[in-house]
N, C-alpha and C. Protein backbone atom coordinates (compact mmCIF):
# COMPACT_ATOMS: atom_id res chain seq x y z
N UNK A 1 36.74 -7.98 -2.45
CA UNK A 1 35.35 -8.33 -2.81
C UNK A 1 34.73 -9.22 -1.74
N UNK A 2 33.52 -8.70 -1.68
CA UNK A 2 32.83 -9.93 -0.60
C UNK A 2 32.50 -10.79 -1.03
N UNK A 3 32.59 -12.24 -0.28
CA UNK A 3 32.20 -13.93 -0.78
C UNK A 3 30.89 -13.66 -0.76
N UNK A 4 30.02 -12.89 0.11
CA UNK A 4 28.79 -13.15 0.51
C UNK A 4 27.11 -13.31 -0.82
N UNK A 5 26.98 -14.66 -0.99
CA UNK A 5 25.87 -14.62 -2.00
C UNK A 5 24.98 -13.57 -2.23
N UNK A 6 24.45 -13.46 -0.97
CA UNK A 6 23.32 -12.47 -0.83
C UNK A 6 23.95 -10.65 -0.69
N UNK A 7 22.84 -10.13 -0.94
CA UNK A 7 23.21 -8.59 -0.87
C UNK A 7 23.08 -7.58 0.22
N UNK A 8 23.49 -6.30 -0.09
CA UNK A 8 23.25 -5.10 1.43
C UNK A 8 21.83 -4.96 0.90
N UNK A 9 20.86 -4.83 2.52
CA UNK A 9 20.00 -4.06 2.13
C UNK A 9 19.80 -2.99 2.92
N UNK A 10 19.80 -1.47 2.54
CA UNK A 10 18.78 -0.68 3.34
C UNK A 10 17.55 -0.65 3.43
N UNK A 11 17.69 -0.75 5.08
CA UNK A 11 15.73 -0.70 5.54
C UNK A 11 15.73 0.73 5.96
N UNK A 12 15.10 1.41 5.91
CA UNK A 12 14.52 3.18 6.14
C UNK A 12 13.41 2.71 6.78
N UNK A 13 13.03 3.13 8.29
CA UNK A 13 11.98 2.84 9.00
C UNK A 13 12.16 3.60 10.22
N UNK A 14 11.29 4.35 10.34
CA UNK A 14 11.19 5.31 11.69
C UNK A 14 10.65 4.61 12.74
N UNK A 15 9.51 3.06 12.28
CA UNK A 15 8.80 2.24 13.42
C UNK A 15 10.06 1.25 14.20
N UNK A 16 10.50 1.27 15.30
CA UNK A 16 11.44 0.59 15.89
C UNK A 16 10.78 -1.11 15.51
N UNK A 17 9.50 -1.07 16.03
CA UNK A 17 9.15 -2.38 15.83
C UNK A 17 8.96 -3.36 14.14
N UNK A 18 8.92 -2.22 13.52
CA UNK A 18 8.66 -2.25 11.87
C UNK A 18 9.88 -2.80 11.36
N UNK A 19 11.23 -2.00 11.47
CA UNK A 19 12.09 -2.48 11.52
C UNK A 19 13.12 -3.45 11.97
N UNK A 20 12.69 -3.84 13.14
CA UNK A 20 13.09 -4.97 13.33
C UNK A 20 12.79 -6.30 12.79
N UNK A 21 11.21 -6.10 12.04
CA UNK A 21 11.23 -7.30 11.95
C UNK A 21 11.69 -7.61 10.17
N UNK A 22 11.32 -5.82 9.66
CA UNK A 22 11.90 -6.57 8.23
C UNK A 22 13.49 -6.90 8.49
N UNK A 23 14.26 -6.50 9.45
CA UNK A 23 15.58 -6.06 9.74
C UNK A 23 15.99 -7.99 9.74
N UNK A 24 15.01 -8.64 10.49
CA UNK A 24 14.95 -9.34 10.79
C UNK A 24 15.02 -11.31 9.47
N UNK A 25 13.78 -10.40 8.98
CA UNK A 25 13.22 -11.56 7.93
C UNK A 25 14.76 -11.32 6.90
N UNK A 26 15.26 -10.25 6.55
CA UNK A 26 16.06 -10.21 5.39
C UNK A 26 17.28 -10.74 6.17
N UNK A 27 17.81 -10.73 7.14
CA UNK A 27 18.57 -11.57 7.61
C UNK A 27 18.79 -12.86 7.48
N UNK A 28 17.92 -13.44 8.08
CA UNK A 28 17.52 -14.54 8.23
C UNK A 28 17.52 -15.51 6.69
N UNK A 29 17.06 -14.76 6.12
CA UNK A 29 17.55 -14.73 4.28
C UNK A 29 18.33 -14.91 3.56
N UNK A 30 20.02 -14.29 4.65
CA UNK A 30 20.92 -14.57 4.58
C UNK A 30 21.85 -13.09 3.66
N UNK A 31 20.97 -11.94 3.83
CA UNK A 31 20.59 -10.66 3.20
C UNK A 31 21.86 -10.05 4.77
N UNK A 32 23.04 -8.68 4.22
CA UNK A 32 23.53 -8.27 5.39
C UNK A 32 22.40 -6.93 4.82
N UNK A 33 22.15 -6.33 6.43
CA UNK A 33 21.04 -5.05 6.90
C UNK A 33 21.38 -3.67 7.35
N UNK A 34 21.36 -2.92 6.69
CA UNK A 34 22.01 -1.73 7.14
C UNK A 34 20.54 -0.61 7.16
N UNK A 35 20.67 0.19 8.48
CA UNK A 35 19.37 0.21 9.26
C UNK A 35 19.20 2.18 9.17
N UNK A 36 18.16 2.68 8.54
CA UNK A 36 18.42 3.79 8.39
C UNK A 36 16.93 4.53 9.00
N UNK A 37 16.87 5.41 10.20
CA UNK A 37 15.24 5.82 11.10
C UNK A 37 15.05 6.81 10.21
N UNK A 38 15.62 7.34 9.24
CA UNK A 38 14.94 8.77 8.55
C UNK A 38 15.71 8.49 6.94
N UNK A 39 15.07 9.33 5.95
CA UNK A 39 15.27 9.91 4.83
C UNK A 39 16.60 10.44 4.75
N UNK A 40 16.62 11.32 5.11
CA UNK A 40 17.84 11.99 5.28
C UNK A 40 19.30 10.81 5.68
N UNK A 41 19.34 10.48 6.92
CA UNK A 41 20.20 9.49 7.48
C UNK A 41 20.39 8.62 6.09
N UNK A 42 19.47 7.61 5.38
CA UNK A 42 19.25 6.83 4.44
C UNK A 42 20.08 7.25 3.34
N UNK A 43 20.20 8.53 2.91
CA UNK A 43 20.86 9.04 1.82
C UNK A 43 21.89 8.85 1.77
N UNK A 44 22.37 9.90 3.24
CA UNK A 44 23.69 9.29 3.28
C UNK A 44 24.65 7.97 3.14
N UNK A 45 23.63 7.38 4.04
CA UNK A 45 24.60 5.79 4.16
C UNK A 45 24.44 5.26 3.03
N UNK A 46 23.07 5.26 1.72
CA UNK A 46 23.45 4.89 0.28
C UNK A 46 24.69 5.37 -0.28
N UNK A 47 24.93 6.43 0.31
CA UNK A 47 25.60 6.87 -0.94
C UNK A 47 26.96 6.56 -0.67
N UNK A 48 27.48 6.25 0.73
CA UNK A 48 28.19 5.81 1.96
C UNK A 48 28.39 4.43 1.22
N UNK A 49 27.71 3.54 2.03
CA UNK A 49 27.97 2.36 1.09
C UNK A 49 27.07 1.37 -0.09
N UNK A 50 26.43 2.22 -0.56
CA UNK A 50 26.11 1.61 -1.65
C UNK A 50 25.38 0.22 -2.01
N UNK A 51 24.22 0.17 -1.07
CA UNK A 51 23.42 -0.98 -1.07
C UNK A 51 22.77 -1.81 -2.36
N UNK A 52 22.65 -2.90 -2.15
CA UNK A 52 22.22 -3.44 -3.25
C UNK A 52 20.92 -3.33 -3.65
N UNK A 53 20.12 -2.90 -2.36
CA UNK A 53 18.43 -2.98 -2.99
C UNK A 53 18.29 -1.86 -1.35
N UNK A 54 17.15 -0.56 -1.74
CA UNK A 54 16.44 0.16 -0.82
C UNK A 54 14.79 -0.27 -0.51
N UNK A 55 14.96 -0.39 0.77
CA UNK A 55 13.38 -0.66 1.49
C UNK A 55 12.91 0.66 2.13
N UNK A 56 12.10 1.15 1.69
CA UNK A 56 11.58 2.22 2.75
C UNK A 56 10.46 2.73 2.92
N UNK A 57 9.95 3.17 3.78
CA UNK A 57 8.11 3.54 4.71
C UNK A 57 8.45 4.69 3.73
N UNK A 58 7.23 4.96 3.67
CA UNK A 58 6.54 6.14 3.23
C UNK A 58 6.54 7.15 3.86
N UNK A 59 5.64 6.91 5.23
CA UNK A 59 5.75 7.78 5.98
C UNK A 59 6.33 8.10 7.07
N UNK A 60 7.11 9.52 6.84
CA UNK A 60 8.39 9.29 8.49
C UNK A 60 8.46 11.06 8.41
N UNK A 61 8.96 11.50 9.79
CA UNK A 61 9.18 12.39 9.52
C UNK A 61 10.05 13.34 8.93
N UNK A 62 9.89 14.39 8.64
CA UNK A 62 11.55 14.97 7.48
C UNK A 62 10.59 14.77 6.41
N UNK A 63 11.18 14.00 5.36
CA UNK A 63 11.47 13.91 3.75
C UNK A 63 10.38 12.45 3.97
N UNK A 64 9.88 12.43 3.22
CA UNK A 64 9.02 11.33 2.66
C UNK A 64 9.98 10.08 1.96
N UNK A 65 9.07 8.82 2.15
CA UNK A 65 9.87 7.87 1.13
C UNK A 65 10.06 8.19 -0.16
N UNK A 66 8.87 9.05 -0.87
CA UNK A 66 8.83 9.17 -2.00
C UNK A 66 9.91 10.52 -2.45
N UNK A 67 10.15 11.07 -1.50
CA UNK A 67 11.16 11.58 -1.71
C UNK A 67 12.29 11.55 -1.61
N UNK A 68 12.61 10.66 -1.20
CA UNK A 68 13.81 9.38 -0.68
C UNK A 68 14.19 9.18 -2.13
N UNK A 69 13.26 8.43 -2.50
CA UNK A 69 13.13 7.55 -3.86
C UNK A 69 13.61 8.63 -5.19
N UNK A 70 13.13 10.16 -4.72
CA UNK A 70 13.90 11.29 -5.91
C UNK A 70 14.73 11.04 -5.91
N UNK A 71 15.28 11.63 -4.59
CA UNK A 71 16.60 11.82 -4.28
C UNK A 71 17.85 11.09 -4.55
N UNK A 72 17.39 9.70 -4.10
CA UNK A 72 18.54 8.36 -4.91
C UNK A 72 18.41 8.15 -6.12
N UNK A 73 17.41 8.62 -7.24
CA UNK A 73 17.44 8.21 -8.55
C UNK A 73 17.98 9.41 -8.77
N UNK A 74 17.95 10.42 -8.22
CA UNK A 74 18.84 11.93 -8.79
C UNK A 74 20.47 11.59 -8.97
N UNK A 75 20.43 10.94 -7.67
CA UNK A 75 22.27 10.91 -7.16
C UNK A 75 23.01 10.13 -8.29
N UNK A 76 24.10 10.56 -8.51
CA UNK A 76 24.73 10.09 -9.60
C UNK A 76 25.19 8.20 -8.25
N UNK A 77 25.78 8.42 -7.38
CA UNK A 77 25.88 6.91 -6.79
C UNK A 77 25.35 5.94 -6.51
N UNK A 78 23.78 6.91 -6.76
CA UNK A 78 22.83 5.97 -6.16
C UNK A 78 21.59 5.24 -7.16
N UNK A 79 21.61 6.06 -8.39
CA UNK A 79 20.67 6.20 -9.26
C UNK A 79 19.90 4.49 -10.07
N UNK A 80 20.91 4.08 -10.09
CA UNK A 80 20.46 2.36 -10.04
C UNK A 80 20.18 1.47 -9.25
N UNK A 81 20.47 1.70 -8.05
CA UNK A 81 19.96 0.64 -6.81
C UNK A 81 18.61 1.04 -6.82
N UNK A 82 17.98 -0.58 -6.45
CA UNK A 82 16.46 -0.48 -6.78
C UNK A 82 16.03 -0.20 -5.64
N UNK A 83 15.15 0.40 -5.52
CA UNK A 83 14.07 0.93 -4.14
C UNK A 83 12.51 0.17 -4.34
N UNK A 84 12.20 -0.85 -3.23
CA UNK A 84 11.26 -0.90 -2.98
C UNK A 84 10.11 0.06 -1.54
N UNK A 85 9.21 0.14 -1.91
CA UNK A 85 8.58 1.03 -1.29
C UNK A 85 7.54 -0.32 -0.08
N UNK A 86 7.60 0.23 1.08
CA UNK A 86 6.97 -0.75 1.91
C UNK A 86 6.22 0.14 2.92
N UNK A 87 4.63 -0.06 2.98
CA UNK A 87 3.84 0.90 3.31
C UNK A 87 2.67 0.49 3.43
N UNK A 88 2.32 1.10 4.36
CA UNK A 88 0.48 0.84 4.70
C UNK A 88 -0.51 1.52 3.91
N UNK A 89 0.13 2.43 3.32
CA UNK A 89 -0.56 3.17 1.69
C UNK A 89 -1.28 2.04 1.22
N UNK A 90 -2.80 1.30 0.69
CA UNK A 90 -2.61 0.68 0.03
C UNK A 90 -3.48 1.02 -1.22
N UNK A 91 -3.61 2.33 -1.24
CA UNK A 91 -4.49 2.52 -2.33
C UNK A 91 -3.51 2.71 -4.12
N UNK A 92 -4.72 1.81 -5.00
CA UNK A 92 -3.46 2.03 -6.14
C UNK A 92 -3.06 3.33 -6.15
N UNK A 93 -3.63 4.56 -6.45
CA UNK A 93 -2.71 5.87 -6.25
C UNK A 93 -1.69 5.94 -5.92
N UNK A 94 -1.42 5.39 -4.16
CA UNK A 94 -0.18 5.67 -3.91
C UNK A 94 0.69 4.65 -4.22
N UNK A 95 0.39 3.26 -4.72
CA UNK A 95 1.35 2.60 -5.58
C UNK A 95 1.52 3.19 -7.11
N UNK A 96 0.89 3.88 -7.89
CA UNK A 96 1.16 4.41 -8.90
C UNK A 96 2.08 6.09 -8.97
N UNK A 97 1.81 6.12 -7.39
CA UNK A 97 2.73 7.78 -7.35
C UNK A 97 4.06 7.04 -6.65
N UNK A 98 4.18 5.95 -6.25
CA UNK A 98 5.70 5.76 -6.12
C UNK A 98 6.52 5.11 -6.71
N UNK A 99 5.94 4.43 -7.82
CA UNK A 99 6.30 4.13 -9.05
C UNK A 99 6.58 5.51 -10.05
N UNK A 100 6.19 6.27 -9.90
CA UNK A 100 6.93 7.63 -10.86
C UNK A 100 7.67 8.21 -9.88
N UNK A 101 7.62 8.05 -8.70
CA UNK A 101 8.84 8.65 -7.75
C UNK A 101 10.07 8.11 -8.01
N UNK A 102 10.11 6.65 -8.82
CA UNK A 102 11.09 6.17 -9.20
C UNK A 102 11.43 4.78 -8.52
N UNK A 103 10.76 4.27 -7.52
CA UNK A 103 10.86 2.75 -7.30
C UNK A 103 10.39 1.75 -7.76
N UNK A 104 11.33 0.69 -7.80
CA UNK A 104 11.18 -0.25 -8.28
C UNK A 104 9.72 -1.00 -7.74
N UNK A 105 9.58 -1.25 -6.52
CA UNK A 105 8.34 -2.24 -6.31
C UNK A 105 7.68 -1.76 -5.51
N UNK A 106 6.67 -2.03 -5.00
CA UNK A 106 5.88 -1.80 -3.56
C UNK A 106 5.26 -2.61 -3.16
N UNK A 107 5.58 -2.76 -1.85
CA UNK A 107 4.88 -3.84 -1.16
C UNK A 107 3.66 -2.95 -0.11
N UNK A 108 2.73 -3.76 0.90
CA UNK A 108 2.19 -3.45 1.30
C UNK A 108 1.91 -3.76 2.84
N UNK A 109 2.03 -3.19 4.17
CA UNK A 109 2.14 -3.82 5.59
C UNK A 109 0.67 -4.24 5.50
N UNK A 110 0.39 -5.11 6.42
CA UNK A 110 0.95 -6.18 6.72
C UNK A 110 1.87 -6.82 5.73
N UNK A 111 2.93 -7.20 5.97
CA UNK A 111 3.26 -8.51 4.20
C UNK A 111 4.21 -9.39 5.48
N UNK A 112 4.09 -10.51 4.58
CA UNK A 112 4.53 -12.08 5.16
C UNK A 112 6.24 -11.66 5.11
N UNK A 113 7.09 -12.80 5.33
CA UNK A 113 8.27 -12.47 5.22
C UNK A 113 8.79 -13.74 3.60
N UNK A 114 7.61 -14.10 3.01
CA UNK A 114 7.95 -14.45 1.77
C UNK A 114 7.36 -13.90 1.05
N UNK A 115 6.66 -12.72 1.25
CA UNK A 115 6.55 -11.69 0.68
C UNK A 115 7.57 -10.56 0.33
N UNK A 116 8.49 -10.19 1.22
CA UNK A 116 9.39 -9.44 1.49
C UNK A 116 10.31 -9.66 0.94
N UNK A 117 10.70 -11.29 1.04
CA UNK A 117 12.01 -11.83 0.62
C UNK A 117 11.26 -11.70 -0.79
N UNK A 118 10.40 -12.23 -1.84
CA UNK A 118 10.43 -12.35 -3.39
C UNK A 118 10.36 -11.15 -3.72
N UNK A 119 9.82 -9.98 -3.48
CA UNK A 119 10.16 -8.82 -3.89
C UNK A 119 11.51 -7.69 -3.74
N UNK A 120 12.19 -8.23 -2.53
CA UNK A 120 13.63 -7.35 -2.44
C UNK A 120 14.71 -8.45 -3.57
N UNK A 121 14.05 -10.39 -3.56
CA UNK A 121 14.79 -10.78 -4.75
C UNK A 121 14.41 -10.19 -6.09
N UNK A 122 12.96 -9.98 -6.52
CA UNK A 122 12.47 -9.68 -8.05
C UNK A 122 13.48 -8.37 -8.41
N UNK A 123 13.54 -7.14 -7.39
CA UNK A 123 14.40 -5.98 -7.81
C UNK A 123 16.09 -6.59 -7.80
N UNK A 124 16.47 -7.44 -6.97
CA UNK A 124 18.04 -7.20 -6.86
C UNK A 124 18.14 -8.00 -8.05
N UNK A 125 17.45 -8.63 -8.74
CA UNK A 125 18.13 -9.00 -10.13
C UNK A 125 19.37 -9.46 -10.07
């Protein structure tokens, strides 16, 4: 078992610079980061090792976040780890269509990094 207080998170981010910095803030948090550029890739390594909370863009190429977000609530390994959605979407629509895609929260880019941190804490419960 790991000592470590804090939890895994996957970040899903195709923006090199995007990701670094949430890669960054959840660190710093004291959060370990496991780093996924596509949908697809992301699946795997959930299901691989089994993160405690999912972050992921919306938009990337391949598979959508929101289809990300099927896909892990489908998976029998994955179906409870919470997914927050983090996106320049900011119209309610697309916070109300990724909330029936099955994630837990959504945040919105720009967001602060105590933004980031109270919402990947509100889901890891």
């Amino acid at each position: 078992m790991s000592t470590t207080l804090m939890g895994m998170i996957l970040v899903v981010e195709d923006t090199p610079s995007e990701m670094e910095l949430m890669s960054h803030y959840l660190r710093e948090s004291g959060y370990r980061v496991i780093n996924a550029l596509s949908a697809k890739e992301a699946l795997d390594k959930a299901v691989e090792q089994k993160p405690d909370v999912v972050v992921t863009d919306v938009v990337m190429p391949g598979m959508s976040g929101f289809e990300l977000c099927r896909s892990l609530k489908k998976h029998p390994v994955t179906e409870k780890v919470p997914i927050v959605i983090c996106t320049s979407k900011d119209q309610e629509i697309d916070r109300l269509w990724g909330m029936r895609q099955g994630a837990d929260a959504y945040i919105t880019k720009p967001f602060t990094r105590e933004q980031l941190i109270r919402v990947v804490k509100s889901v890891a419960g």
